[in-house]
N, C-alpha and C. Protein backbone atom coordinates (compact mmCIF):
# COMPACT_ATOMS: atom_id res chain seq x y z
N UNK A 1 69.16 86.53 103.35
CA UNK A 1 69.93 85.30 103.28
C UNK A 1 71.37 85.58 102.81
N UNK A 2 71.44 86.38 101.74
CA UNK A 2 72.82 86.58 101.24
C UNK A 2 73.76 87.66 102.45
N UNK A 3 73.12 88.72 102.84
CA UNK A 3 73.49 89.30 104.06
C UNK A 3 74.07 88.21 105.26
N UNK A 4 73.68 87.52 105.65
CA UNK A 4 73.74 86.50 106.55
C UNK A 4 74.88 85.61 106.04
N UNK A 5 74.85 85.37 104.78
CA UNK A 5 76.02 84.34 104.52
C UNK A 5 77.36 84.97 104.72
N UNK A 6 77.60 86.19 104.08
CA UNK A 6 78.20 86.96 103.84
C UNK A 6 78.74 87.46 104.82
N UNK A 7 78.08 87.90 106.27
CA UNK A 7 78.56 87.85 107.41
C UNK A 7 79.31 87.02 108.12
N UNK A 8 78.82 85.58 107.95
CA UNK A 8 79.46 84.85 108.62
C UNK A 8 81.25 84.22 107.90
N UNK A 9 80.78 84.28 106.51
CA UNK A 9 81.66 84.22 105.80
C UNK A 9 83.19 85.26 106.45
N UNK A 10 82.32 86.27 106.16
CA UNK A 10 83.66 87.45 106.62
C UNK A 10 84.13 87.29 107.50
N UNK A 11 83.23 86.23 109.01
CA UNK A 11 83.61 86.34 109.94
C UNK A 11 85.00 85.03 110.00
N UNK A 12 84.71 84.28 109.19
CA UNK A 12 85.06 83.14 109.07
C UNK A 12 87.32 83.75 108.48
N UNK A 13 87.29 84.69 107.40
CA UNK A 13 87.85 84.73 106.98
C UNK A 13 88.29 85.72 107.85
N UNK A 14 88.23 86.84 108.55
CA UNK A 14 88.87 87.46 109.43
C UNK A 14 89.35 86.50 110.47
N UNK A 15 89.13 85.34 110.55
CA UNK A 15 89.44 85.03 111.62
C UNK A 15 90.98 83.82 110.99
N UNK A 16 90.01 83.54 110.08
CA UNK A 16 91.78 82.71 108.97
C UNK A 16 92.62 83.42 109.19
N UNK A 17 92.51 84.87 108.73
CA UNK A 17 93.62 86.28 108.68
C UNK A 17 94.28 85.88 109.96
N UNK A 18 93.38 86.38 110.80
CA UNK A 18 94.28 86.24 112.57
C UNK A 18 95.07 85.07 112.81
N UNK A 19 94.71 84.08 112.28
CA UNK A 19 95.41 82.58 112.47
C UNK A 19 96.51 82.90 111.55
N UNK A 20 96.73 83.21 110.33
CA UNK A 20 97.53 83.44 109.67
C UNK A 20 98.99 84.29 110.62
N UNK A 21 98.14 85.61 110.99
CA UNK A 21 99.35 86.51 111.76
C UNK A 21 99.45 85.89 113.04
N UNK A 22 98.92 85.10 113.97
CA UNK A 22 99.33 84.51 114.97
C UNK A 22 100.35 83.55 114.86
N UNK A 23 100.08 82.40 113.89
CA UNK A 23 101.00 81.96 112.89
C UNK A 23 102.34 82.67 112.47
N UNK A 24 102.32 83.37 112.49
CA UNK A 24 103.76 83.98 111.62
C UNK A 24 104.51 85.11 113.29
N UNK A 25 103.72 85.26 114.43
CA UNK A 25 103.88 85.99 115.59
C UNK A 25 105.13 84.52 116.26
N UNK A 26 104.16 83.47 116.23
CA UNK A 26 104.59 82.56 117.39
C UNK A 26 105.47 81.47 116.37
N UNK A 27 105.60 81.12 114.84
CA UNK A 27 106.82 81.15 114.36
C UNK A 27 107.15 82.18 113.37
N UNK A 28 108.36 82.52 114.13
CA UNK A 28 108.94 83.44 113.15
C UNK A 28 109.74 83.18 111.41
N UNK A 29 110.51 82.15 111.83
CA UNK A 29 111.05 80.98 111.13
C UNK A 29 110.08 80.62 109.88
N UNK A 30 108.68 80.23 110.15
CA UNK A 30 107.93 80.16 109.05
C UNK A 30 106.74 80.70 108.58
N UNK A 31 107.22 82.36 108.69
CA UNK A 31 106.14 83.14 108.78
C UNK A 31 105.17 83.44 107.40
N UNK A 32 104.45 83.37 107.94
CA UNK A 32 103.32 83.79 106.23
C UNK A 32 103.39 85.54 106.24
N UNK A 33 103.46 86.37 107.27
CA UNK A 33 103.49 87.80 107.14
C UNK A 33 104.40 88.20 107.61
N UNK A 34 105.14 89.37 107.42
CA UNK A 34 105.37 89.72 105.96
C UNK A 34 106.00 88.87 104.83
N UNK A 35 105.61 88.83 104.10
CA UNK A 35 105.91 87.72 102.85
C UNK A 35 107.69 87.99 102.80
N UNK A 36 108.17 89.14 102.76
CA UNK A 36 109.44 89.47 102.60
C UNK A 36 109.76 89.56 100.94
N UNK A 37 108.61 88.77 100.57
CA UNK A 37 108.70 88.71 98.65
C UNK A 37 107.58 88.37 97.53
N UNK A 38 107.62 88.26 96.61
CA UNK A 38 106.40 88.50 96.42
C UNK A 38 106.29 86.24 95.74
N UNK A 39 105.56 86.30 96.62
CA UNK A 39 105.51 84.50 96.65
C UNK A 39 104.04 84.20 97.01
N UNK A 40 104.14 82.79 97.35
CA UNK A 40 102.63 82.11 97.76
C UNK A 40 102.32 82.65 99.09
N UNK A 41 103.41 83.29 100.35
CA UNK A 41 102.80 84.05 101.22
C UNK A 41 102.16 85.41 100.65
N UNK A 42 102.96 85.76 100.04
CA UNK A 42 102.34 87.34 99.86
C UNK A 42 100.83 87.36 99.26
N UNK A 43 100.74 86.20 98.38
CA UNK A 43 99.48 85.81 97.49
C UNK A 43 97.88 85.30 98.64
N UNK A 44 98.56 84.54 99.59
CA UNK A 44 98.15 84.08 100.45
C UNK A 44 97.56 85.02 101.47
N UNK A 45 98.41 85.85 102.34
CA UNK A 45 98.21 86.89 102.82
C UNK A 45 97.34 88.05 102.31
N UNK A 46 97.64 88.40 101.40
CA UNK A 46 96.75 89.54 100.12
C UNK A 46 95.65 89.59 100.09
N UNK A 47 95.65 87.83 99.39
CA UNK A 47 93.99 87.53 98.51
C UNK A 47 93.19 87.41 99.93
N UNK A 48 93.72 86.66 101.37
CA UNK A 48 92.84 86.60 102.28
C UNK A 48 92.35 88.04 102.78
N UNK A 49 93.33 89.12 102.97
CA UNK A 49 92.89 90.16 103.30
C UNK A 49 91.93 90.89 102.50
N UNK A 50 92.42 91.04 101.71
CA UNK A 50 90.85 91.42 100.42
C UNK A 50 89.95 90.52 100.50
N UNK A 51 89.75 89.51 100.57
CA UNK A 51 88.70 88.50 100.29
C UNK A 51 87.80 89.57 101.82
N UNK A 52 88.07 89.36 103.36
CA UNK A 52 87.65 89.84 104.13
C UNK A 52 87.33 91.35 104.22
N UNK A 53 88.11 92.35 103.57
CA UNK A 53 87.71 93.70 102.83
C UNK A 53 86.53 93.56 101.53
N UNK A 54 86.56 93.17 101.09
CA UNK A 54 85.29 93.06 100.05
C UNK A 54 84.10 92.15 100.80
N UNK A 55 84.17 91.16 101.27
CA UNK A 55 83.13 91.14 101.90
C UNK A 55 82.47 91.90 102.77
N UNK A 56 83.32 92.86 103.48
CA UNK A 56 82.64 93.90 104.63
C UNK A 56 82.10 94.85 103.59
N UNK A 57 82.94 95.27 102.27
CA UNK A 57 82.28 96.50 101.65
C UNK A 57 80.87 95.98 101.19
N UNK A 58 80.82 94.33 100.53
CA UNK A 58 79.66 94.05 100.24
C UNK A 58 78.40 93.79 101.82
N UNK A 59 79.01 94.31 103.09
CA UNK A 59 77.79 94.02 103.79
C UNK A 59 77.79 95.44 103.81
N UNK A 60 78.77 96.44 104.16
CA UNK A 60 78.31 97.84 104.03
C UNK A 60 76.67 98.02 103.30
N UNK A 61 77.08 97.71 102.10
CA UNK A 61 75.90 97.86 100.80
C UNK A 61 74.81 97.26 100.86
N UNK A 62 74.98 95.89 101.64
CA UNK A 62 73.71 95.37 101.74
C UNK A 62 73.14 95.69 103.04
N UNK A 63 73.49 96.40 104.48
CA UNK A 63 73.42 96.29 105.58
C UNK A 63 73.25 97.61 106.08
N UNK A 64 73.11 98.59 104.81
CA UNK A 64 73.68 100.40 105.20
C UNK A 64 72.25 100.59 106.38
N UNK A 65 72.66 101.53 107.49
CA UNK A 65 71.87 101.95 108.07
C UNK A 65 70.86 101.88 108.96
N UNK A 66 71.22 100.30 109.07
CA UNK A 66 69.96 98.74 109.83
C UNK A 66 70.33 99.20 111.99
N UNK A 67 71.07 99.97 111.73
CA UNK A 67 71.93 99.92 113.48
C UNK A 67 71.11 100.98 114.21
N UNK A 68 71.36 101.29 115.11
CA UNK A 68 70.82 102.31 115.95
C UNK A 68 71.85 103.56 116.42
N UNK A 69 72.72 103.86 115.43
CA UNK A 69 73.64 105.10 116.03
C UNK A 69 72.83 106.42 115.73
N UNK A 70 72.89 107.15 115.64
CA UNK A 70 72.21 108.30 115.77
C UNK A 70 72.84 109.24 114.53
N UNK A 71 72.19 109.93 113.66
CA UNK A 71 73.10 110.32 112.03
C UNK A 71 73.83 111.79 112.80
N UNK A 72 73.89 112.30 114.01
CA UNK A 72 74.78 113.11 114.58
C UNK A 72 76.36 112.78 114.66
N UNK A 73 75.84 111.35 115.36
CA UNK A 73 76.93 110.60 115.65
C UNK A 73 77.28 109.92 114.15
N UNK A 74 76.42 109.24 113.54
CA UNK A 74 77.88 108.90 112.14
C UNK A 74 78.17 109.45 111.34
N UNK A 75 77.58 110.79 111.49
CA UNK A 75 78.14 111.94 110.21
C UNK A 75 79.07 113.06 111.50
N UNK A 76 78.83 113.49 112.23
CA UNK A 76 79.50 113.94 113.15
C UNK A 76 81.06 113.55 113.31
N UNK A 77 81.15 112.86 113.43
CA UNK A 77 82.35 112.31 114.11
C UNK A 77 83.05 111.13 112.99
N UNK A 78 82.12 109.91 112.67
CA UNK A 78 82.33 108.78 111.77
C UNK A 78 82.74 109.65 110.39
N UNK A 79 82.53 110.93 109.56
CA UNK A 79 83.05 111.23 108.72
C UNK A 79 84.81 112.23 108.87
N UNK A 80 84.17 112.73 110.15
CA UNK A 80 85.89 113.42 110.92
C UNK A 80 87.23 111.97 110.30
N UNK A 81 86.80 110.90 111.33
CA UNK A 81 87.55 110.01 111.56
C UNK A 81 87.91 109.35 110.48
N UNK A 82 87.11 108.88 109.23
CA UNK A 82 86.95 108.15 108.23
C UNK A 82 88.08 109.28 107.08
N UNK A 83 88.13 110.33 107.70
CA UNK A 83 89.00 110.98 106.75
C UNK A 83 90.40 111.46 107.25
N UNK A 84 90.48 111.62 108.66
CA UNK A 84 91.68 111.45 109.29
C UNK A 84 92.29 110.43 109.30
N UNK A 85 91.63 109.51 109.54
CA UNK A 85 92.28 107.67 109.06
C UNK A 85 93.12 107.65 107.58
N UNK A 86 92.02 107.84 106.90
CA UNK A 86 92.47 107.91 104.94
C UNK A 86 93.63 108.76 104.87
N UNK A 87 93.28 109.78 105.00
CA UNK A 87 94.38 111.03 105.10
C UNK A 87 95.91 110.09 105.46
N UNK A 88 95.94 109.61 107.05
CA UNK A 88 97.24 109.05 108.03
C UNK A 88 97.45 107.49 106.96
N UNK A 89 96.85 106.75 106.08
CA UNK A 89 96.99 105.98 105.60
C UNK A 89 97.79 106.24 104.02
N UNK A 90 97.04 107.68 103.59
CA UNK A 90 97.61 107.74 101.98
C UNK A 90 99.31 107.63 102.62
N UNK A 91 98.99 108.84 103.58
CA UNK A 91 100.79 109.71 103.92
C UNK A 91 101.96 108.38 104.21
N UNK A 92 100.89 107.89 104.64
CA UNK A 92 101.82 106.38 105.10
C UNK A 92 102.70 105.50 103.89
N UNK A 93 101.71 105.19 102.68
CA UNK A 93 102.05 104.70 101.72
C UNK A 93 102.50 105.48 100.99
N UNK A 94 102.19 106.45 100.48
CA UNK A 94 103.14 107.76 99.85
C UNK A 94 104.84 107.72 100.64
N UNK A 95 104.69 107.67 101.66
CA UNK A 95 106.10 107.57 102.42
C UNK A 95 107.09 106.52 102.07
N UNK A 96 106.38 105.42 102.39
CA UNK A 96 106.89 104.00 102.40
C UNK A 96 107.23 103.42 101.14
N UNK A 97 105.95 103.26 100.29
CA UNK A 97 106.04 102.95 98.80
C UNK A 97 105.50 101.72 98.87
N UNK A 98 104.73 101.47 97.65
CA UNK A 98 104.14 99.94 97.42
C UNK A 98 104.55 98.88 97.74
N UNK A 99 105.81 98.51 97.96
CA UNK A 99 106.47 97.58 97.52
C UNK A 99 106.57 97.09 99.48
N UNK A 100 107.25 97.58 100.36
CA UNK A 100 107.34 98.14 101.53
C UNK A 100 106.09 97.70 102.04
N UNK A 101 104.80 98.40 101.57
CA UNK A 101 103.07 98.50 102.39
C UNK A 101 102.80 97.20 102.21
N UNK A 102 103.44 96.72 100.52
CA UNK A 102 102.90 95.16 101.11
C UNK A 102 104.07 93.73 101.32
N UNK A 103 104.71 94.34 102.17
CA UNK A 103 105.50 93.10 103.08
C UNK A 103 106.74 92.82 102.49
N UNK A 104 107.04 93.95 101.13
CA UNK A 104 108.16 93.15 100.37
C UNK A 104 109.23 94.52 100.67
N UNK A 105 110.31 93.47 101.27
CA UNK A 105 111.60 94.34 101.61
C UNK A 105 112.19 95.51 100.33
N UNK A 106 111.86 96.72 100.78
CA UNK A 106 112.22 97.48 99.73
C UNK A 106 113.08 98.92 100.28
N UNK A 107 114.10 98.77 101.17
CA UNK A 107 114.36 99.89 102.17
C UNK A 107 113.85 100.52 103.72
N UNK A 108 114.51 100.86 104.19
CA UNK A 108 114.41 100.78 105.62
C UNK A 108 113.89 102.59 105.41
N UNK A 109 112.59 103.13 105.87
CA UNK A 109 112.31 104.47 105.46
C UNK A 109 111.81 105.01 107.58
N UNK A 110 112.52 105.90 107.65
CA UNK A 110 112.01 107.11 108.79
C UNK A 110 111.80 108.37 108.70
N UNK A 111 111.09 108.54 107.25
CA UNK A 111 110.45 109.98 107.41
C UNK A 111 109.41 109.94 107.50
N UNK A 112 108.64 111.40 107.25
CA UNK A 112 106.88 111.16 107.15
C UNK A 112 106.69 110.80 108.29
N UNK A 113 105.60 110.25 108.54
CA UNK A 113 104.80 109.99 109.23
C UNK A 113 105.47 108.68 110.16
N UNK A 114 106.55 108.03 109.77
CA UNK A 114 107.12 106.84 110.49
C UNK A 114 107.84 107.91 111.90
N UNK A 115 108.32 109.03 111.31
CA UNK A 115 109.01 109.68 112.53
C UNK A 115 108.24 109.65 114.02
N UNK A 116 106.63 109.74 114.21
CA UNK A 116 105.88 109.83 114.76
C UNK A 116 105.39 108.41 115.56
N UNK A 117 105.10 107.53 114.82
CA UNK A 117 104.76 105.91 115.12
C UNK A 117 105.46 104.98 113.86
N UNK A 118 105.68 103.63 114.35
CA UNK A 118 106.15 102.89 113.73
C UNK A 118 105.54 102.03 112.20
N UNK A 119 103.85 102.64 112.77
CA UNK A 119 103.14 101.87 112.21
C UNK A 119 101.75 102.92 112.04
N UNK A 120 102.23 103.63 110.71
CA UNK A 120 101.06 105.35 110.60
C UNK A 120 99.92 104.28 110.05
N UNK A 121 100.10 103.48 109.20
CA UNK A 121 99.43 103.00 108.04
C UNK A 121 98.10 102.11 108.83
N UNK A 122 98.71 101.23 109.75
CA UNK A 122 97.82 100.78 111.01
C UNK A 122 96.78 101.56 111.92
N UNK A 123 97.40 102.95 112.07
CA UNK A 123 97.14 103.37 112.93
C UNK A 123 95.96 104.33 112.18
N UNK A 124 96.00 104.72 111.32
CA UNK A 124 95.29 105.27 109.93
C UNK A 124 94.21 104.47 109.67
N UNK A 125 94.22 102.98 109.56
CA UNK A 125 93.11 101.86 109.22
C UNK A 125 92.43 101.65 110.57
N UNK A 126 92.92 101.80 111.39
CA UNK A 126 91.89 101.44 112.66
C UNK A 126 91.18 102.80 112.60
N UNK A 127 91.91 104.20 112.99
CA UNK A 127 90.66 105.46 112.96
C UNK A 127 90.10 104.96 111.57
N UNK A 128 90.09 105.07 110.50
CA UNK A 128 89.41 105.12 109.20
C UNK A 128 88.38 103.94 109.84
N UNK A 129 88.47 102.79 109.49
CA UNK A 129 87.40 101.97 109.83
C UNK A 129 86.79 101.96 110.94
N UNK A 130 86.79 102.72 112.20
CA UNK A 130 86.27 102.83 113.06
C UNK A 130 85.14 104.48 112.65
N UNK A 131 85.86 105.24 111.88
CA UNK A 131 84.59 106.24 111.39
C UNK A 131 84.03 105.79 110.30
N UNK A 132 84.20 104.53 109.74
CA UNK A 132 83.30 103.50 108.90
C UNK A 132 82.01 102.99 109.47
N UNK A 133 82.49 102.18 110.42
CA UNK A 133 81.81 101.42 111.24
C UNK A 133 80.78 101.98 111.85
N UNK A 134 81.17 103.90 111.76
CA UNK A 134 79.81 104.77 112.86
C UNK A 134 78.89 105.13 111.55
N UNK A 135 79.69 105.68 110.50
CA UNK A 135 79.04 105.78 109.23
C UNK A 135 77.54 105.03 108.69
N UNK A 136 78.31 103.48 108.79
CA UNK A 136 77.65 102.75 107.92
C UNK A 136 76.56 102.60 109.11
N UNK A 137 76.39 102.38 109.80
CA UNK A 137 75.86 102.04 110.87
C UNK A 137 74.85 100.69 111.07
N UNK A 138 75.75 99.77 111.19
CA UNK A 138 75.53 98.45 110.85
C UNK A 138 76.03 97.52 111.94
N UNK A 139 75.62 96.82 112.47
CA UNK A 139 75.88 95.68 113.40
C UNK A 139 76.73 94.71 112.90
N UNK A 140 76.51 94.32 111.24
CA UNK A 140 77.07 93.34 110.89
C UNK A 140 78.41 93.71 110.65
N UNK A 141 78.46 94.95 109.93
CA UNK A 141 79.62 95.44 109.57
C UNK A 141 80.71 96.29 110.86
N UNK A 142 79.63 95.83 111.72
CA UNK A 142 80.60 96.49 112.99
C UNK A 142 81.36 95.32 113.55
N UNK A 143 80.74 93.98 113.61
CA UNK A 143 81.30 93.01 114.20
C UNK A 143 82.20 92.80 112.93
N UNK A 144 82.26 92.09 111.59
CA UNK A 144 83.15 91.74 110.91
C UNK A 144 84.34 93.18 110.78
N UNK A 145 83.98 94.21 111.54
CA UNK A 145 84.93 95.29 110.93
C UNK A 145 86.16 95.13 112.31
N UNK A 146 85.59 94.89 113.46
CA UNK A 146 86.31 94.99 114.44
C UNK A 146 87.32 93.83 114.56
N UNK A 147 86.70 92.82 114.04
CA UNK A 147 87.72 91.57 113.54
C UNK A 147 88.87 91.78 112.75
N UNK A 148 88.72 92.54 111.63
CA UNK A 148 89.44 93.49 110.48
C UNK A 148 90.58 94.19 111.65
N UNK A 149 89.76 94.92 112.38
CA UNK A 149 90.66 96.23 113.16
C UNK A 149 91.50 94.75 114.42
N UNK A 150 91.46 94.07 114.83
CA UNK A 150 92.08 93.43 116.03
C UNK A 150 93.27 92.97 114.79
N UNK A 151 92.95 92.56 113.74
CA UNK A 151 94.49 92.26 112.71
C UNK A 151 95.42 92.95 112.40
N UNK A 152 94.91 94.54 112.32
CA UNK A 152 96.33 95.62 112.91
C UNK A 152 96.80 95.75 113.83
N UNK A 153 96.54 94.94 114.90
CA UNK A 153 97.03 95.21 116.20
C UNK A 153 98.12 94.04 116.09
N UNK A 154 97.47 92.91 115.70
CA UNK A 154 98.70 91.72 115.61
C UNK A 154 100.04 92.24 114.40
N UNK A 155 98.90 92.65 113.45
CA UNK A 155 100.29 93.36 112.27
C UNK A 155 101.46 93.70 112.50
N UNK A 156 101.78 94.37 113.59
CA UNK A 156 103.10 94.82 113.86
C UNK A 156 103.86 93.74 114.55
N UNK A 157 103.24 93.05 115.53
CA UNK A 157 103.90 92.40 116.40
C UNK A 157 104.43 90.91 115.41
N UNK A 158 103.53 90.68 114.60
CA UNK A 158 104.27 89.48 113.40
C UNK A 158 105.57 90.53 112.56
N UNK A 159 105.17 91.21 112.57
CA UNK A 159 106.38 92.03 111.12
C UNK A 159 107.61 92.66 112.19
N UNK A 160 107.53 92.72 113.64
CA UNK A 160 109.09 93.12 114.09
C UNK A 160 110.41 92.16 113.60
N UNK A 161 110.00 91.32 114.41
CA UNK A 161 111.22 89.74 114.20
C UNK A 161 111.72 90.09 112.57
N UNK A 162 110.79 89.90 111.69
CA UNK A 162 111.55 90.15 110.37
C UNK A 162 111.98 91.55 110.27
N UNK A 163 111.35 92.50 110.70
CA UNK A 163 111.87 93.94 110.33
C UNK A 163 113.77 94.15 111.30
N UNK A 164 113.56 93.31 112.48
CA UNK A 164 114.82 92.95 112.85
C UNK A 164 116.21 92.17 111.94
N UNK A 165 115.64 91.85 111.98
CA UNK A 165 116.17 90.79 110.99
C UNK A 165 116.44 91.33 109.52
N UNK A 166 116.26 91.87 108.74
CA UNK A 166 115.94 92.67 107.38
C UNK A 166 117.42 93.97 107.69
N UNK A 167 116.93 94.46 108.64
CA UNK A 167 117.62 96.29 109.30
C UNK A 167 118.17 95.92 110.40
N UNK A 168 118.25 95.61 111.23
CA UNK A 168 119.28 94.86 112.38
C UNK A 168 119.32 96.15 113.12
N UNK A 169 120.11 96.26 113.69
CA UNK A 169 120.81 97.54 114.92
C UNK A 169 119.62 98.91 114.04
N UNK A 170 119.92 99.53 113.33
CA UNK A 170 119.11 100.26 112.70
C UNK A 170 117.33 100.51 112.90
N UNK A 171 116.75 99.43 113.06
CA UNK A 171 115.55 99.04 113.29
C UNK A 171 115.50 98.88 114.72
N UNK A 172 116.37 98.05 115.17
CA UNK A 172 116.38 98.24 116.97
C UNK A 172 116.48 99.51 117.53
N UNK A 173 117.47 100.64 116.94
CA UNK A 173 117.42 101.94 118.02
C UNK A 173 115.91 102.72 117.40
N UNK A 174 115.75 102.41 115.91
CA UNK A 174 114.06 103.00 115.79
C UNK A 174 113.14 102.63 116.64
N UNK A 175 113.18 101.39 116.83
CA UNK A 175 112.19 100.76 117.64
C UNK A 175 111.99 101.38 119.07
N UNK A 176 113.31 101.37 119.87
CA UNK A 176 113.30 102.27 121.42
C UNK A 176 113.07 103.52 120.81
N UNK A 177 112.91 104.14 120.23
CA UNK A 177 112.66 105.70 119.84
C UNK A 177 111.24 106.38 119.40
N UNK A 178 110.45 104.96 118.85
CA UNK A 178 109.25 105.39 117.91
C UNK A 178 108.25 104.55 119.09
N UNK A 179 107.19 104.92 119.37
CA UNK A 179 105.67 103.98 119.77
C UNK A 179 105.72 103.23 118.33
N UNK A 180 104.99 102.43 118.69
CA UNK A 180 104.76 100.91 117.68
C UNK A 180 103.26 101.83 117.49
N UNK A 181 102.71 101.94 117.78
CA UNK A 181 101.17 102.94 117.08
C UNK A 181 101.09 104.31 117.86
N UNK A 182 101.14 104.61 119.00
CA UNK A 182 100.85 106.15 119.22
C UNK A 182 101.96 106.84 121.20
């Protein structure tokens, strides 16, 4: 029963998340992501994203192992990935800096790992949670995880307009120069 709530719950709140960044994609003007500061968006944005991260870790725990992948395949490969992800995610935030990772204007940075894609930190959370997802090997946590993973894909496309806007000409010739993920 608590498995079940908990699922749908997550599903419920991954999907707020997406409304949130669709929201802030299609107006720019009154965007909830990136906060740009640390306010009732950033609070807003945050607590929803964690709220939907802790619920998946709590179905991880309650849900470990219920799936049918094969332990070749989620130790095989799901631990490769789960650490190439982590790995492309620390380098990301190590690069960028706290302040930056979460939405608050703190310098315009192109080293590290930005030289490569626009968006390491994204690109880091989708492999990582996708060698989660083979890991844990869970249905529930595969559907609420993939919900999780379709919100890095919108991530960038809400945060250009402001990253324009913020860095101007600067951010535009990065932009023709860098892939937005790979």
């Amino acid at each position: 029963m608590l498995t079940q709530i908990l699922f749908y719950t997550g599903i419920l709140i991954g999907y707020a998340y997406m409304l949130l960044l669709i929201w802030s994609i299609l107006t720019p003007s009154h965007r909830i992501w990136p906060p740009g500061e640390v306010s009732w968006k950033f609070f807003l944005s945050w607590g929803t994203f964690y709220l939907g991260i802790s619920i998946a870790v709590a179905l991880i725990v309650l849900d470990w192992n219920t799936w049918t992948i094969p332990p070749e395949v989620r130790l095989g490969i799901g631990v490769p990935l789960t650490t190439l992800g982590l790995g492309l995610v620390t380098w990301g935030i190590r690069t960028l800096g706290l302040a930056n990772t979460h939405g608050v204007q703190d310098g315009f940075i192109l080293s590290g790992p930005y030289r490569f894609t626009r968006n390491p930190q994204y690109v880091g959370d989708i492999i990582m949670i996708t060698g989660i997802i083979l890991i844990v090997n869970s249905a529930l946590v595969a559907v609420v995880s993939l919900i999780i993973l379709f919100s890095f894909i919108l991530l960038p496309i809400a945060e250009e307009p402001w990253l324009e806007e913020q860095y101007g000409e600067e951010y535009l010739r990065y932009k023709t120069q860098t892939p937005r993920f790979l």
